[in-house]
C-alpha atoms as a PDB file:
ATOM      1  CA  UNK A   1       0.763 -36.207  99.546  1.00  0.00           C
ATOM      2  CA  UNK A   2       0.816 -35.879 103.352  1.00  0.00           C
ATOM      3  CA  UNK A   3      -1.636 -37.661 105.548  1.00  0.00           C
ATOM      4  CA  UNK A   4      -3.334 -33.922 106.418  1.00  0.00           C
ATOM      5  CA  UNK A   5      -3.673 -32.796 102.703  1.00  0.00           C
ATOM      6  CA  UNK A   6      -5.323 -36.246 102.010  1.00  0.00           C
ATOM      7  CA  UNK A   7      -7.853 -35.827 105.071  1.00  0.00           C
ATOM      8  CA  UNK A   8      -8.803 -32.121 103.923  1.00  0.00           C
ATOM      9  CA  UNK A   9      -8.818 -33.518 100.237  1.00  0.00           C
ATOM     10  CA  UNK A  10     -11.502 -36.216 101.715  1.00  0.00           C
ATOM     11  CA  UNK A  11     -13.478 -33.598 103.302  1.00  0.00           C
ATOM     12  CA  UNK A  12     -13.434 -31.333 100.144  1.00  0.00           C
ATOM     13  CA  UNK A  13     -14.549 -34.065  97.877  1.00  0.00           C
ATOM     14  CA  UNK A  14     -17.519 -34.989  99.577  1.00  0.00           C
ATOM     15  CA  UNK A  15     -18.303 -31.187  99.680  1.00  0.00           C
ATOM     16  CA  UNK A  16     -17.712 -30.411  96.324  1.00  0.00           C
ATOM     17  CA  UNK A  17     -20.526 -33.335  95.542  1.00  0.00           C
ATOM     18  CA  UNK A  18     -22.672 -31.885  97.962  1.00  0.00           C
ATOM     19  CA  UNK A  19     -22.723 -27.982  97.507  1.00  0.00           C
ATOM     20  CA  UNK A  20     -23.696 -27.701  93.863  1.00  0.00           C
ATOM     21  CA  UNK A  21     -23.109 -23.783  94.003  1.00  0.00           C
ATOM     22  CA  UNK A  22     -19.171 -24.777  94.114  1.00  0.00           C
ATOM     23  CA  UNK A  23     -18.536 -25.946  91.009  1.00  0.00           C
ATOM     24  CA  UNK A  24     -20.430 -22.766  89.527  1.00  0.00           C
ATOM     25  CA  UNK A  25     -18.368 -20.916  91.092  1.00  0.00           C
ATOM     26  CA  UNK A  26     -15.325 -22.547  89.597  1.00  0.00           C
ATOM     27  CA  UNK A  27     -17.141 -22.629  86.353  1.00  0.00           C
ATOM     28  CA  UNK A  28     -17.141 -18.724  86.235  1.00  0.00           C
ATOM     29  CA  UNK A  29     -13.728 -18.078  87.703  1.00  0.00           C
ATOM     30  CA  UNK A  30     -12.206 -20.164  84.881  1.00  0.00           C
ATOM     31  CA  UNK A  31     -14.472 -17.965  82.402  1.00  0.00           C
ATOM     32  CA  UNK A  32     -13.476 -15.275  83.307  1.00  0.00           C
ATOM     33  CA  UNK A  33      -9.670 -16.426  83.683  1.00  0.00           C
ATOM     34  CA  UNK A  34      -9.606 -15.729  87.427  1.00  0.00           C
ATOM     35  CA  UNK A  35      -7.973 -19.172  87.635  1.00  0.00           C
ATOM     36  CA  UNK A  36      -6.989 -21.954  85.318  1.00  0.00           C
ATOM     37  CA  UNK A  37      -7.369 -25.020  87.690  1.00  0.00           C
ATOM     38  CA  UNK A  38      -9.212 -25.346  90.910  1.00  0.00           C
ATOM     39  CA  UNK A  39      -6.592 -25.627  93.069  1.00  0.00           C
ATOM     40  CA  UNK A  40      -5.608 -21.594  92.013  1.00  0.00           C
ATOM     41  CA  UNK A  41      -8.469 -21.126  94.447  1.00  0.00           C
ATOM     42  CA  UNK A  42      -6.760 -20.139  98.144  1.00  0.00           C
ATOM     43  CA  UNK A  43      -8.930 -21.780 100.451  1.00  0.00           C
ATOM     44  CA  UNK A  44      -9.343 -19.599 103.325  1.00  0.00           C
ATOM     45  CA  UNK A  45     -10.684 -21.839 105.609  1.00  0.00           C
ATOM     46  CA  UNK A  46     -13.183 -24.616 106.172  1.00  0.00           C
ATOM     47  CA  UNK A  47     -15.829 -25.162 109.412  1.00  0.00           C
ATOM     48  CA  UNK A  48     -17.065 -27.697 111.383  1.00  0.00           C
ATOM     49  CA  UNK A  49     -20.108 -27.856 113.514  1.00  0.00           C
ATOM     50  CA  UNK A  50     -20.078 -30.181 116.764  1.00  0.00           C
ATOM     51  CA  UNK A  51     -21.958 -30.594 119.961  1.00  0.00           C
ATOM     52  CA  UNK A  52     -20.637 -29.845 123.090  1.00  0.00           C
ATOM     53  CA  UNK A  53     -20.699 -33.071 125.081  1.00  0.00           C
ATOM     54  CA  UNK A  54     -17.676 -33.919 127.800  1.00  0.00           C
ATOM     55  CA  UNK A  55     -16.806 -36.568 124.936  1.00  0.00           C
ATOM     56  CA  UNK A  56     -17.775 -34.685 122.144  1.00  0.00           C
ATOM     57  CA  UNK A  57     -17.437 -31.008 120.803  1.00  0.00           C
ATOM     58  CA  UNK A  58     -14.483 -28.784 119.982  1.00  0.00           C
ATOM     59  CA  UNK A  59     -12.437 -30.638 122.908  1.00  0.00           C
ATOM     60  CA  UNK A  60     -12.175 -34.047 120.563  1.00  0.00           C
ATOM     61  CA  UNK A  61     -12.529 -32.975 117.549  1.00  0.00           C
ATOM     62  CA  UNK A  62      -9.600 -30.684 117.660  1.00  0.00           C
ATOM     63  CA  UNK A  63      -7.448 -33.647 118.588  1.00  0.00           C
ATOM     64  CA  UNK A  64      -7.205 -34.362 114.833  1.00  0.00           C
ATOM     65  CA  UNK A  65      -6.020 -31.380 113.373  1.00  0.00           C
ATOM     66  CA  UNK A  66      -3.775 -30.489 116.096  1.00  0.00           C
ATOM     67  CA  UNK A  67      -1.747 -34.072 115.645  1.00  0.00           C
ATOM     68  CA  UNK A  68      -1.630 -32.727 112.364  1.00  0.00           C
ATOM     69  CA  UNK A  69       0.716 -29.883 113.416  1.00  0.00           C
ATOM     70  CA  UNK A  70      -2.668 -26.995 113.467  1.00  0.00           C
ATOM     71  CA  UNK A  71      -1.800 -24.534 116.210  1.00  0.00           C
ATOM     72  CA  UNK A  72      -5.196 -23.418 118.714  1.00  0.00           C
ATOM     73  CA  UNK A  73      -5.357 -19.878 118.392  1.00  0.00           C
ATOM     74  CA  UNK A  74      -8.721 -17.909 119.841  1.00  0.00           C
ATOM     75  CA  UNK A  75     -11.327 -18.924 121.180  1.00  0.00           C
ATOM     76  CA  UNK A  76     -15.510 -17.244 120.652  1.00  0.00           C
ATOM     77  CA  UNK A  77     -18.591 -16.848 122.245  1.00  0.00           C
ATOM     78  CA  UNK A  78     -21.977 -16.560 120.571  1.00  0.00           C
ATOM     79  CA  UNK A  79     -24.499 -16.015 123.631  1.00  0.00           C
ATOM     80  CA  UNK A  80     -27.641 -15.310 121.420  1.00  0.00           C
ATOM     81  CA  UNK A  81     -26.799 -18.973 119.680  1.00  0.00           C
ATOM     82  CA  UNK A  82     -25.511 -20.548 122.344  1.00  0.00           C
ATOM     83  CA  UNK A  83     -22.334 -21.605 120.919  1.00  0.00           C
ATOM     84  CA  UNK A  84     -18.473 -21.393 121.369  1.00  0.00           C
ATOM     85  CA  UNK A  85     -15.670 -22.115 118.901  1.00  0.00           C
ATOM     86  CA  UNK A  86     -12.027 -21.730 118.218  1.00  0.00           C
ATOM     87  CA  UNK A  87     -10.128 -21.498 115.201  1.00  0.00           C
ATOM     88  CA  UNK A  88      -6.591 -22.884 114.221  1.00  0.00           C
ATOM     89  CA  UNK A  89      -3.231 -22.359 112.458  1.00  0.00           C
ATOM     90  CA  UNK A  90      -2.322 -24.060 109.887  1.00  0.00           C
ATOM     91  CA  UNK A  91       1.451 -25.695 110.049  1.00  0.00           C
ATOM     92  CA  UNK A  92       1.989 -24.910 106.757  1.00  0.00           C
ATOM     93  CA  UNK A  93       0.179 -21.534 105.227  1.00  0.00           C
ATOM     94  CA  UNK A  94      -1.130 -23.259 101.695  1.00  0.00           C
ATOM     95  CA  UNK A  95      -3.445 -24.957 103.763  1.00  0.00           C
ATOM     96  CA  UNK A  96      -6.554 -23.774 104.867  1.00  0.00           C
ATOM     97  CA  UNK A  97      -7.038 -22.355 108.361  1.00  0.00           C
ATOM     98  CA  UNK A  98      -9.477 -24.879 110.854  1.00  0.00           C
ATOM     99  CA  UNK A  99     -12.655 -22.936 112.180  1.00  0.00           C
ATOM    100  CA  UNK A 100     -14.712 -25.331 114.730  1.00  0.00           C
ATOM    101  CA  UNK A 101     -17.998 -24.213 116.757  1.00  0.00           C
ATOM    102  CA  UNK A 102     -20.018 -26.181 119.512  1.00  0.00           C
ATOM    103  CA  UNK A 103     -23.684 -26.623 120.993  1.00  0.00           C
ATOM    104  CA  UNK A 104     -23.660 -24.939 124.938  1.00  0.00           C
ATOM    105  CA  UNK A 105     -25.921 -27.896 125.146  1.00  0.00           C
ATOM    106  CA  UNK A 106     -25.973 -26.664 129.015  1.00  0.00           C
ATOM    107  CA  UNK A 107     -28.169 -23.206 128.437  1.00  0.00           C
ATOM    108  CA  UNK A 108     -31.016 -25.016 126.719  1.00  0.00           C
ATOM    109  CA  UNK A 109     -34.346 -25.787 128.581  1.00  0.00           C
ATOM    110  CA  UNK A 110     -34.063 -29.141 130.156  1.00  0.00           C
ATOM    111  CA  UNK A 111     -36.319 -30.744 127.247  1.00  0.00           C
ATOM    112  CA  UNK A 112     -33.991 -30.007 124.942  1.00  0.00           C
ATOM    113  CA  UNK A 113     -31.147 -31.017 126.330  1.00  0.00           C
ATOM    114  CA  UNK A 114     -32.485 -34.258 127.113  1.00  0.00           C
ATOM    115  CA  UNK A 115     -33.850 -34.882 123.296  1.00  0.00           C
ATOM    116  CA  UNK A 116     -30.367 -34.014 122.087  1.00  0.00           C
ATOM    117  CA  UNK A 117     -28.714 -36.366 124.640  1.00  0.00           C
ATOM    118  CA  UNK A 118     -31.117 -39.226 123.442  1.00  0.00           C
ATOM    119  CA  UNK A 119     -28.725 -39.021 119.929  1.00  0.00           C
ATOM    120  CA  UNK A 120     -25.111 -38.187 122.086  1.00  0.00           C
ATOM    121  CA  UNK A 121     -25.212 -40.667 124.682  1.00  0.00           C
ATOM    122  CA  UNK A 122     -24.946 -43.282 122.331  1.00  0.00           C
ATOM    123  CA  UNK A 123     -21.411 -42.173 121.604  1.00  0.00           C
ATOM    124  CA  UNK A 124     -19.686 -43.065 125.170  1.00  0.00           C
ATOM    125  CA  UNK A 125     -16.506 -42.436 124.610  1.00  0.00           C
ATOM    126  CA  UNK A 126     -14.233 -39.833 123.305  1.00  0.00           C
ATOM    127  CA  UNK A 127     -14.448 -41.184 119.260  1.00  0.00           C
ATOM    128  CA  UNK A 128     -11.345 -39.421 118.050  1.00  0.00           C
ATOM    129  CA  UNK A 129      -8.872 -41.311 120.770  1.00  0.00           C
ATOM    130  CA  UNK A 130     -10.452 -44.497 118.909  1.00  0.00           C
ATOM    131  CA  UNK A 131      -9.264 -43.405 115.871  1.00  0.00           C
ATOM    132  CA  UNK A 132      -5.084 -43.880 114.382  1.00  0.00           C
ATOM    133  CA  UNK A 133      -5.126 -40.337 113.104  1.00  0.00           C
ATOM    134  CA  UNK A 134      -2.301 -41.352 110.645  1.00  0.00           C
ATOM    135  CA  UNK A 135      -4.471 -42.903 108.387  1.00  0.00           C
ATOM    136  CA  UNK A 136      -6.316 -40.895 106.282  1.00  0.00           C
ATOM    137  CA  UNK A 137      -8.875 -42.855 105.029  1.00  0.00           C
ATOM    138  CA  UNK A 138     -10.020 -44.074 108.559  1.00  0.00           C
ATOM    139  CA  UNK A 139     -10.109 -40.490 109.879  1.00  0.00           C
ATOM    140  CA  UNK A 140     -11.822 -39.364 106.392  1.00  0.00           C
ATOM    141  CA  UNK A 141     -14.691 -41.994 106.859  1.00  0.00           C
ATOM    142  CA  UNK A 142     -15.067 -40.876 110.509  1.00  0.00           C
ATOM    143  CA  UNK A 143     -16.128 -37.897 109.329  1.00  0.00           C
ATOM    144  CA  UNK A 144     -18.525 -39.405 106.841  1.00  0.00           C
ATOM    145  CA  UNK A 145     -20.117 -41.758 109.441  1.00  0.00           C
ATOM    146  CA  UNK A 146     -23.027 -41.171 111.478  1.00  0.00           C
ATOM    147  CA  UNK A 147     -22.268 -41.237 115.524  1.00  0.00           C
ATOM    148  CA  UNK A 148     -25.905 -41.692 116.616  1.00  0.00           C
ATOM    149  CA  UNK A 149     -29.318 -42.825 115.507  1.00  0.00           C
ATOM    150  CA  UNK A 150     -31.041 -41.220 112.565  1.00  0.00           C
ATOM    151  CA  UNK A 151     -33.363 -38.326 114.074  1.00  0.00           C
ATOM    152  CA  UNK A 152     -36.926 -38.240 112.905  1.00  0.00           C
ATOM    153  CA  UNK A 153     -38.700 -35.355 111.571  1.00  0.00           C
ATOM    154  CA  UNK A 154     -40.221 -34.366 114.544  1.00  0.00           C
ATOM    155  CA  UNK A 155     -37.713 -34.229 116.761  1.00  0.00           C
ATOM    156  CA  UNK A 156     -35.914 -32.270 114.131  1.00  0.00           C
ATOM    157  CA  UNK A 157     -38.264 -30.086 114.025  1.00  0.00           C
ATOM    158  CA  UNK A 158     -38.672 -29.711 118.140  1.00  0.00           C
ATOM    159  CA  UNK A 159     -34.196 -29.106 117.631  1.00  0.00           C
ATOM    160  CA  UNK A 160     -34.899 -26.255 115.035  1.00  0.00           C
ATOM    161  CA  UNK A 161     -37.520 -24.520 116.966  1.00  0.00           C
ATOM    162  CA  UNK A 162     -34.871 -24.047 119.600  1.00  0.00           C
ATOM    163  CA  UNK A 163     -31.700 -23.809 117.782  1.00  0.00           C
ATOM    164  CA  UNK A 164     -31.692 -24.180 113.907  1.00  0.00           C
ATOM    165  CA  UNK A 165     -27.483 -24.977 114.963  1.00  0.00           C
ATOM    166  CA  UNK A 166     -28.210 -28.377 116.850  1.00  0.00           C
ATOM    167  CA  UNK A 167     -30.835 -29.458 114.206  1.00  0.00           C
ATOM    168  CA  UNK A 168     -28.503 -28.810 111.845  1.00  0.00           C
ATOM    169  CA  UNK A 169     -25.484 -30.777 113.647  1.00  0.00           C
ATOM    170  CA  UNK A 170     -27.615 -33.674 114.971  1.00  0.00           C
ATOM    171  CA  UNK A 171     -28.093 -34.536 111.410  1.00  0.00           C
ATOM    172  CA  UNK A 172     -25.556 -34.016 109.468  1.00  0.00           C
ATOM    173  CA  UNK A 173     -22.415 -34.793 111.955  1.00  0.00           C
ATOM    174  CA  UNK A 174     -19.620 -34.147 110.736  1.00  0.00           C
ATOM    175  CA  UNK A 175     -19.923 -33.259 107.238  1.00  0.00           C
ATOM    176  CA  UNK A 176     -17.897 -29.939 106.258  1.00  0.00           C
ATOM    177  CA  UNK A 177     -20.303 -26.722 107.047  1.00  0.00           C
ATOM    178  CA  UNK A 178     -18.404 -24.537 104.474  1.00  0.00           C
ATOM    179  CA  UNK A 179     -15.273 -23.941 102.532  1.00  0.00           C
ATOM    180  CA  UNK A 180     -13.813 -20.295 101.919  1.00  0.00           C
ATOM    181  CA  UNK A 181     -12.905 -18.671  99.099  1.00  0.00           C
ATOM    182  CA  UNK A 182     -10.024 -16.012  99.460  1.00  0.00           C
ATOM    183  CA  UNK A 183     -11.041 -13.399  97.526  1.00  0.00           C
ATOM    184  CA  UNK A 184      -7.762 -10.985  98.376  1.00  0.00           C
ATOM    185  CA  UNK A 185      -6.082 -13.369  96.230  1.00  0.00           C
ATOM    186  CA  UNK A 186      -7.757 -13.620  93.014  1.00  0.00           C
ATOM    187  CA  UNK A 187      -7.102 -10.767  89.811  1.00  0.00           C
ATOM    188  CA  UNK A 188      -7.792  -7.570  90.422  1.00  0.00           C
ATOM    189  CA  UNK A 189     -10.582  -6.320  90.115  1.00  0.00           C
ATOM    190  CA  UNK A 190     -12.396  -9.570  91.766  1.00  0.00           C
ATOM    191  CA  UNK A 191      -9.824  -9.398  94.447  1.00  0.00           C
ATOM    192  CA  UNK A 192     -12.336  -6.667  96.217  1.00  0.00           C
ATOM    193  CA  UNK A 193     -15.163  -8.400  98.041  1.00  0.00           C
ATOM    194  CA  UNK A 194     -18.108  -5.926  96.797  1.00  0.00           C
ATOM    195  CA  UNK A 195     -17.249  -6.644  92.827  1.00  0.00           C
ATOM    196  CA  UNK A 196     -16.808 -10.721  93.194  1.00  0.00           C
ATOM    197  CA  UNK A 197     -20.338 -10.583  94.986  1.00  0.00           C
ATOM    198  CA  UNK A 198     -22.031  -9.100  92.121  1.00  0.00           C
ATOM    199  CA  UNK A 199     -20.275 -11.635  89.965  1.00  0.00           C
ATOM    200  CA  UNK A 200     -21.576 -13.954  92.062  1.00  0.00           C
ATOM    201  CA  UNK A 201     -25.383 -12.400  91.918  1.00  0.00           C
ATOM    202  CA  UNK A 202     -24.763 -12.369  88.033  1.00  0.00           C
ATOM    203  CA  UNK A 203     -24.777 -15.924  88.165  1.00  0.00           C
ATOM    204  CA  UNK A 204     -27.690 -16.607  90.231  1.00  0.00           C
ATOM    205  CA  UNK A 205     -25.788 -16.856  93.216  1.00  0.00           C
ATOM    206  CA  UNK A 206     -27.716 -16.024  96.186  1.00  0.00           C
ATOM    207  CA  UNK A 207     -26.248 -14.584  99.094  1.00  0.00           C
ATOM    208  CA  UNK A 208     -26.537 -14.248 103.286  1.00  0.00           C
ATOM    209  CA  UNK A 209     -27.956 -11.019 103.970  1.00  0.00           C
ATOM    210  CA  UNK A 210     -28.211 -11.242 107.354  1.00  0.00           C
ATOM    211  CA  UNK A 211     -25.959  -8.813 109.372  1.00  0.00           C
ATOM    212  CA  UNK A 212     -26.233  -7.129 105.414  1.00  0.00           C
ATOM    213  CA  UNK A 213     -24.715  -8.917 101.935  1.00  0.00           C
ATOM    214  CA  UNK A 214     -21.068  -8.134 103.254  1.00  0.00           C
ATOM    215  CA  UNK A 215     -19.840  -8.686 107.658  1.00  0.00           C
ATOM    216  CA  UNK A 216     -16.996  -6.346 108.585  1.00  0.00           C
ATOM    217  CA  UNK A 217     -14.737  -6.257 111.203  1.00  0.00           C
ATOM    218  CA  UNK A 218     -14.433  -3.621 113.703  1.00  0.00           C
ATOM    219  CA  UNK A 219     -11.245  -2.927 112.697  1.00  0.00           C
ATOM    220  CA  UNK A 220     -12.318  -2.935 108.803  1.00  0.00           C
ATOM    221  CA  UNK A 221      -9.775  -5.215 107.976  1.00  0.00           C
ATOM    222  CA  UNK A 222     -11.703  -8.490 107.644  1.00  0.00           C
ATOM    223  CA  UNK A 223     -14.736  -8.534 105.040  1.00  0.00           C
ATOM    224  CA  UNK A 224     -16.537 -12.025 104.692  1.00  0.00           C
ATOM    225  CA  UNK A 225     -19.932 -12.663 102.310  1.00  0.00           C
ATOM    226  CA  UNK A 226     -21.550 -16.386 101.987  1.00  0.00           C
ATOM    227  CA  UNK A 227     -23.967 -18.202  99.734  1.00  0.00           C
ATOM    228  CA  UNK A 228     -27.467 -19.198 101.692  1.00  0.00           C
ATOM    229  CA  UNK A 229     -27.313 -23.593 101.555  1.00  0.00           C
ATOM    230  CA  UNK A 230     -29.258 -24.999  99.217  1.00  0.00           C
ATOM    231  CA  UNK A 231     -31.715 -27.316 100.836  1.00  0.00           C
ATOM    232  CA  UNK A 232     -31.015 -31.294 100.528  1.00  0.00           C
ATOM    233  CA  UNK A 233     -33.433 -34.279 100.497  1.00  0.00           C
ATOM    234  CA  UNK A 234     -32.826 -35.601 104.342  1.00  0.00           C
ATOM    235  CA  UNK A 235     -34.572 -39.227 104.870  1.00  0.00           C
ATOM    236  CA  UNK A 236     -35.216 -39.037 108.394  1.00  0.00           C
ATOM    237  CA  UNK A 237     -36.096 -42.134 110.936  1.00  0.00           C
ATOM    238  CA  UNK A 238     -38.865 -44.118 109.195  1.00  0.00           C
ATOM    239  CA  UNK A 239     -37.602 -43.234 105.508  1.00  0.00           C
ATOM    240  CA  UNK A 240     -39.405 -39.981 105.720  1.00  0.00           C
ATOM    241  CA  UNK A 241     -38.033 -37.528 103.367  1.00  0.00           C
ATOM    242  CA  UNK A 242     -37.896 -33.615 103.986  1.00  0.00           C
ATOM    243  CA  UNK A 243     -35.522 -31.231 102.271  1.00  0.00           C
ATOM    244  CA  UNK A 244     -33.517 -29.483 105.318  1.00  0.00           C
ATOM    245  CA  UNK A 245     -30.576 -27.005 104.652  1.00  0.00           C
ATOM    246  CA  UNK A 246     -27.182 -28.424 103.640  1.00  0.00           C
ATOM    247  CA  UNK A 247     -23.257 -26.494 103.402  1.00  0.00           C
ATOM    248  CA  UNK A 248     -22.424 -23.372 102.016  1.00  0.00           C
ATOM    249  CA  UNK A 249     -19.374 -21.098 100.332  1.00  0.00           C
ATOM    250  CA  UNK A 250     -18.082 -18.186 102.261  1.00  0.00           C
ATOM    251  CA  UNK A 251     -15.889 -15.733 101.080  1.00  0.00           C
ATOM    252  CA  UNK A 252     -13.620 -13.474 102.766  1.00  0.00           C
ATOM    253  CA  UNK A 253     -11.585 -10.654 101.684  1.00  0.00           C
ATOM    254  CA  UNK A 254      -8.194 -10.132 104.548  1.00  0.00           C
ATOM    255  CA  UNK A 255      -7.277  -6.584 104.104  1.00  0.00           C
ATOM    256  CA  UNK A 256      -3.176  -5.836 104.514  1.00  0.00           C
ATOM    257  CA  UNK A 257      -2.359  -5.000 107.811  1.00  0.00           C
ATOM    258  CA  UNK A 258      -1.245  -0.973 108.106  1.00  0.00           C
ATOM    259  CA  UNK A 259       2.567  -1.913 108.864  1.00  0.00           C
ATOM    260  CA  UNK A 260       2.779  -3.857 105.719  1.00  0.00           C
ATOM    261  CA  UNK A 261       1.262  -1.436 103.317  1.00  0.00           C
ATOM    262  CA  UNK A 262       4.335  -0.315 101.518  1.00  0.00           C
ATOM    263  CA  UNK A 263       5.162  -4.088 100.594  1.00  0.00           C
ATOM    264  CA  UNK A 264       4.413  -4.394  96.538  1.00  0.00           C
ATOM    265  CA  UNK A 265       2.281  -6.775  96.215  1.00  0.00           C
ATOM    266  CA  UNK A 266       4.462  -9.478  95.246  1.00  0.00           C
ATOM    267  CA  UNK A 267       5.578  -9.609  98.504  1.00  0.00           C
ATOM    268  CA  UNK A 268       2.235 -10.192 100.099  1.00  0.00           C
ATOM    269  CA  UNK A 269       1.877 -13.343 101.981  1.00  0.00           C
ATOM    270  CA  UNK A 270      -0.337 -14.789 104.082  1.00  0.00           C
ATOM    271  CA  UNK A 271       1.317 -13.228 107.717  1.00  0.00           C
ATOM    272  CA  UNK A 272       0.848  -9.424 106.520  1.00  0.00           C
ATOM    273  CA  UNK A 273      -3.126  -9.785 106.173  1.00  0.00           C
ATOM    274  CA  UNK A 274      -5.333  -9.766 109.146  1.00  0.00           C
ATOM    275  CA  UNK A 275      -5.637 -13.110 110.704  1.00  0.00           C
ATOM    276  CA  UNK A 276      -8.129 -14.551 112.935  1.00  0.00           C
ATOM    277  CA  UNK A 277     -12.176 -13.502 112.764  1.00  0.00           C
ATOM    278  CA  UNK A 278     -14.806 -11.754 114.291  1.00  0.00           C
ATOM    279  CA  UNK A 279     -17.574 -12.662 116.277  1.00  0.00           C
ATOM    280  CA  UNK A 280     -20.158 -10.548 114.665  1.00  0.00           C
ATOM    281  CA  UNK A 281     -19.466 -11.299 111.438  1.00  0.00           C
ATOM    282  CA  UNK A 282     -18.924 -15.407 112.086  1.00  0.00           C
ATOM    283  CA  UNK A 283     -22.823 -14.504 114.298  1.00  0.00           C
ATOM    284  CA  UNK A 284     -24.433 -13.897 110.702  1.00  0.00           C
ATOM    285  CA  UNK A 285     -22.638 -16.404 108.873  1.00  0.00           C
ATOM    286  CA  UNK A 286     -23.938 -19.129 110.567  1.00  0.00           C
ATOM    287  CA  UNK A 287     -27.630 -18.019 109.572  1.00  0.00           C
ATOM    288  CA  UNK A 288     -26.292 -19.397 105.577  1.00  0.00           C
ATOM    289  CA  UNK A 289     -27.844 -22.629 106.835  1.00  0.00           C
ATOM    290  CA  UNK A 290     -30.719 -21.145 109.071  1.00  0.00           C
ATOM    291  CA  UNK A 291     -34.704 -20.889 107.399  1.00  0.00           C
ATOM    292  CA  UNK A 292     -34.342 -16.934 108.007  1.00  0.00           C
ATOM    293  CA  UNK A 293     -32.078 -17.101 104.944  1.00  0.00           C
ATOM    294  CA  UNK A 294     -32.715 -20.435 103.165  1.00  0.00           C
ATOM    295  CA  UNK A 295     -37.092 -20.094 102.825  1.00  0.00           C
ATOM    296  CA  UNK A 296     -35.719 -16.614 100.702  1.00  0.00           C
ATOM    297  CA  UNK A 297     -34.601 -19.152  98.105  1.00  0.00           C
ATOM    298  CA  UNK A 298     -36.046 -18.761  94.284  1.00  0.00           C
ATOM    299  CA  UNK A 299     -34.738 -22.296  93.136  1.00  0.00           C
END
C-alpha cells in the first residue's frame, strides 16, 4: 500500500466512525447486491474545509496531496459564502478526486475576522512544510489534531451567525467534510441518481434539499444529492457540551460525455464522464452541514 492510499485510508476511517449514515448505506448496497465489499464503492471524491490565512487555507493544505502526484485543476468562487476552492486530479483514477474550499476571512466585518484570528494566529507558520509528507501516519494524525484552542460556545455561536462555514471549520479542523459515492457506477437501475435517492429515503436517509433533493449542472451532465450531517456532541472550552453538525455523504451521478456515447459500456472509464464540478450545485451542498438543513432532522 502506497503512502497516499494509507493517508486517504486514515482519513476514511475516522469518517466511517464518525458519519453513522455510512455504514447504512453500505448495509443496503450489500442487501441489495449493489456491491459485495466496501471497497466496490467508487469513491468520487472527498472535501476538506480550511481557513484562508497566508499560512493556512487551500495554499498549504494542497501541498500534501500534490507531493502525492494530485494535479490542481479549477479553481471556484462562492461570493454569497464567502469562500473559494479548487479541486484536484488524482495520479492514478481508482482514487478519489481532492475537493478543498477556504474562509475569504478578508470580506467579513472586522469583528469577525478578529474572533477567528484569536484561534489562527496561534498557528504561525505554514504547518504542512513542518510535516515529512512521506509518512503516513504523521500526516494522518495532522489531520486528526487540533491547530488552535478549543472555541467556546459563544464564540461559536457569534462564527455561525455570520458564516455557519467558519463555525463549522474552527471546530472541527481538519476532519474529512464528506466522502462521495459514485452512483454512475453501481447496477443498473441504482446507477441513475433519482432511483438510489429514493433507496436512500427508504431507509430513513434524509437528504439536502436545498437548491432541490438533486443539483445539476448547466450542462446536465453532472447530478450530485447529499445526506444533511447528523449533529455530534461538541465539548466546547469549559467542558460545555452542545450537539453542532458533523460530515456528510454526497453522491454524484457523471453523465457520459456526448463524444463517447457510442462506447458499450464496458468501455466506460473514468476520462469519458464529465469531470470537474459546478459552482451552483457545490453552493447547496455545503448547506448538508448548515442549521437550514440539519434543525429539519426527525432523529
Amino acid at each position: 500500500m502506497t503512502t497516499l492510499n494509507k493517508i486517504l485510508d486514515g482519513l476514511m476511517v475516522r469518517y466511517q466512525l464518525r458519519v453513522k449514515d455510512v455504514n447504512k448505506i453500505i448495509e443496503v448496497l450489500k442487501e441489495k447486491g449493489l456491491i459485495e465489499n466496501p471497497s466496490d464503492i467508487e469513491n468520487d471524491h472527498i472535501a476538506f474545509r480550511t481557513i484562508g490565512e497566508p499560512q493556512l487555507g487551500i495554499q498549504s493544505l494542497e501541498k500534501i496531496f500534490l507531493h502525492h502526484g494530485y494535479t490542481a485543476r479549477d479553481d471556484y468562487y462562492f461570493e454569497h459564502k464567502k469562500l473559494n476552492a479548487r479541486w484536484y486530479a488524482p495520479p492514478d483514477d481508482r482514487l478519489p478526486r481532492i475537493f478543498i474550499s477556504e474562509l475569504r476571512v478578508n470580506d467579513f466585518p472586522a469583528s469577525i475576522q478578529q474572533l477567528i484570528r484569536s484561534f489562527t494566529n496561534e498557528v504561525r507558520t505554514d504547518p504542512v512544510d513542518q510535516l515529512d509528507l512521506d509518512d503516513a501516519n504523521g500526516v494522518d494524525n495532522f489531520l486528526h489534531s487540533p491547530l488552535w484552542h478549543t472555541p467556546s460556545w459563544q464564540e461559536y455561536e457569534t462564527l455561525a451567525a455570520a458564516s455557519e462555514y467558519a463555525a463549522w471549520t474552527i471546530y472541527n479542523k481538519y476532519y474529512l467534510n464528506h466522502f462521495t459515492i459514485s452512483v454512475h457506477n453501481l447496477p443498473a437501475p441504482y446507477n441513475r441518481l433519482e432511483l438510489f435517492n429514493q433507496l436512500l429515503t427508504d431507509i430513513g436517509i434524509q437528504l439536502n434539499t436545498s437548491g432541490g433533493v438533486i443539483k445539476i449542472s448547466q450542462d446536465g451532465l453532472l447530478k450530485q444529492s447529499s445526506s444533511v450531517s447528523h449533529l455530534i456532541d461538541a465539548t466546547f472550552a469549559n467542558d460545555e457540551t452542545h450537539p453542532i453538525a458533523g460530515s456528510y455523504v454526497e453522491f454524484a451521478e457523471r453523465k457520459i460525455l456526448p463524444e463517447f456515447l457510442h462506447l458499450p459500456p464496458d468501455k466506460i472509464g473514468r476520462k469519458h464522464r464529465r469531470d470537474g464540478f459546478e459552482t451552483a450545485n457545490a453552493d447547496k451542498i455545503f448547506e448538508s452541514t448548515y442549521s437550514s438543513q440539519t434543525r429539519k432532522r426527525d432523529d
